[in-house]
Protein backbone atom coordinates (compact mmCIF):
# COMPACT_ATOMS: atom_id res chain seq x y z
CA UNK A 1 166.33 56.62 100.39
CA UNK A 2 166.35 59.27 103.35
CA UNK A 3 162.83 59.59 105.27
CA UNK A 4 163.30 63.19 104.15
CA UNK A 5 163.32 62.46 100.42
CA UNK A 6 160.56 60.26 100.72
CA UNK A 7 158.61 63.23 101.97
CA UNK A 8 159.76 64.96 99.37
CA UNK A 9 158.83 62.72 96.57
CA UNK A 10 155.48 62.03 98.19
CA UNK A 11 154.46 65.69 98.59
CA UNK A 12 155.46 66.05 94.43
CA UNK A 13 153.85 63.25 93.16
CA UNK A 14 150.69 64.81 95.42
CA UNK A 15 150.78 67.88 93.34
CA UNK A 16 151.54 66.23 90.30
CA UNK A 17 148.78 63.90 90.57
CA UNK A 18 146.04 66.65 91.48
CA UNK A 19 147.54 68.75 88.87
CA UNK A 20 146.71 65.94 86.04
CA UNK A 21 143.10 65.79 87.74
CA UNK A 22 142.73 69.81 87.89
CA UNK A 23 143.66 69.38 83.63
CA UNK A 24 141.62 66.75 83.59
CA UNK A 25 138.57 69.00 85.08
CA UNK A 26 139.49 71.41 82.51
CA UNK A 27 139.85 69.29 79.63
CA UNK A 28 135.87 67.76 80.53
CA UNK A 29 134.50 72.06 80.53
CA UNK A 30 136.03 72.35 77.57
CA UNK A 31 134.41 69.72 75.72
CA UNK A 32 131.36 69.18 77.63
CA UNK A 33 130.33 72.70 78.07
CA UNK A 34 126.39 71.67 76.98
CA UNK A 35 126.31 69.76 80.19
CA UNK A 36 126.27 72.98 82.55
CA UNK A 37 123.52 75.17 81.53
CA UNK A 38 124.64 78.58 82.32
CA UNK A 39 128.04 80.13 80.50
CA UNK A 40 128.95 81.59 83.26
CA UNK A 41 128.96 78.48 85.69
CA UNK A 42 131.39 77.37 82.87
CA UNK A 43 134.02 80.03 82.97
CA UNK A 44 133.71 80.14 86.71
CA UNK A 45 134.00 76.32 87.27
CA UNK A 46 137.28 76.78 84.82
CA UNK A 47 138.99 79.35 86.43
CA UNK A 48 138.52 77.52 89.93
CA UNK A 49 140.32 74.61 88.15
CA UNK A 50 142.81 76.51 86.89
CA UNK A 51 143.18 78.22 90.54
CA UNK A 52 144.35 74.63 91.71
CA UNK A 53 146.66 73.69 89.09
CA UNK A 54 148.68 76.88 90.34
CA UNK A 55 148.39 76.17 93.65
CA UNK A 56 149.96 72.82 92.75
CA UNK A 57 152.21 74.35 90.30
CA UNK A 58 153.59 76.46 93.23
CA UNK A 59 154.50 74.08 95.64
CA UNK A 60 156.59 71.76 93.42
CA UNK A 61 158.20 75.41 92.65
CA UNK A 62 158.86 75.69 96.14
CA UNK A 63 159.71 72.06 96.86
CA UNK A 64 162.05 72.29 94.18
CA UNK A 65 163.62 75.66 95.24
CA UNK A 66 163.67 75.27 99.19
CA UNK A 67 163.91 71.48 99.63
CA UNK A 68 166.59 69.84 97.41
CA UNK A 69 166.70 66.20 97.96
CA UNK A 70 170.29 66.31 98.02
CA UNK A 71 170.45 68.09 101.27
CA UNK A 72 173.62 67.09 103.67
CA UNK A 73 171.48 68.25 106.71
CA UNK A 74 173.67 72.28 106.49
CA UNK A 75 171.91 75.31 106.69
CA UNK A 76 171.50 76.24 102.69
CA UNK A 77 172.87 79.72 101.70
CA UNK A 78 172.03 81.58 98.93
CA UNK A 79 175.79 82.62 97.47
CA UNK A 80 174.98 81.24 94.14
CA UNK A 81 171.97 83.13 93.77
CA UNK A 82 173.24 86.08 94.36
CA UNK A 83 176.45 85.11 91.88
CA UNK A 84 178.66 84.70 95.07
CA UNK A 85 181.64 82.36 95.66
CA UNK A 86 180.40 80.47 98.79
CA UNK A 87 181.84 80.89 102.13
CA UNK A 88 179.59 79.49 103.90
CA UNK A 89 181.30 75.95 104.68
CA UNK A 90 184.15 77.81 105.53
């Protein structure tokens, strides 16, 4: 495996993995919510958790939009996005 798609897989499993834990945060609020004594320290401590999980969320997004692990090293066009026939390696 390329040093690149190591990179790769090593920056997803880091947002996978702190996505889980960012759930995992969630999951204890939601049935622990006696242990924090005001409400609104609840919803607050949620929606901070849920705050990370898109910020995680977003970056495998991009990862998996920008940087394609099969990459031959070419500048990647956007033809098929734009429902193109490629030129580009023309």
């Amino acid at each position: 495996m390329k040093l690149r798609d190591k990179m790769i897989s090593a920056l997803e499993n880091h947002a996978k993995a702190n996505i889980e834990k960012h759930i995992m945060n969630v999951e204890v609020f939601l049935e622990n919510a006696v242990g924090v004594g005001e409400h609104s320290s609840i919803m607050e401590s949620i929606e901070t958790q849920l705050g990370m999980i898109e910020k995680y969320e977003g970056q495998l997004e991009i990862l998996a939009k920008h940087f394609p692990k099969s990459y031959n090293g070419a500048l990647l066009c956007d033809c098929e996005e734009n429902n193109e026939t490629c030129q580009c390696d023309s």
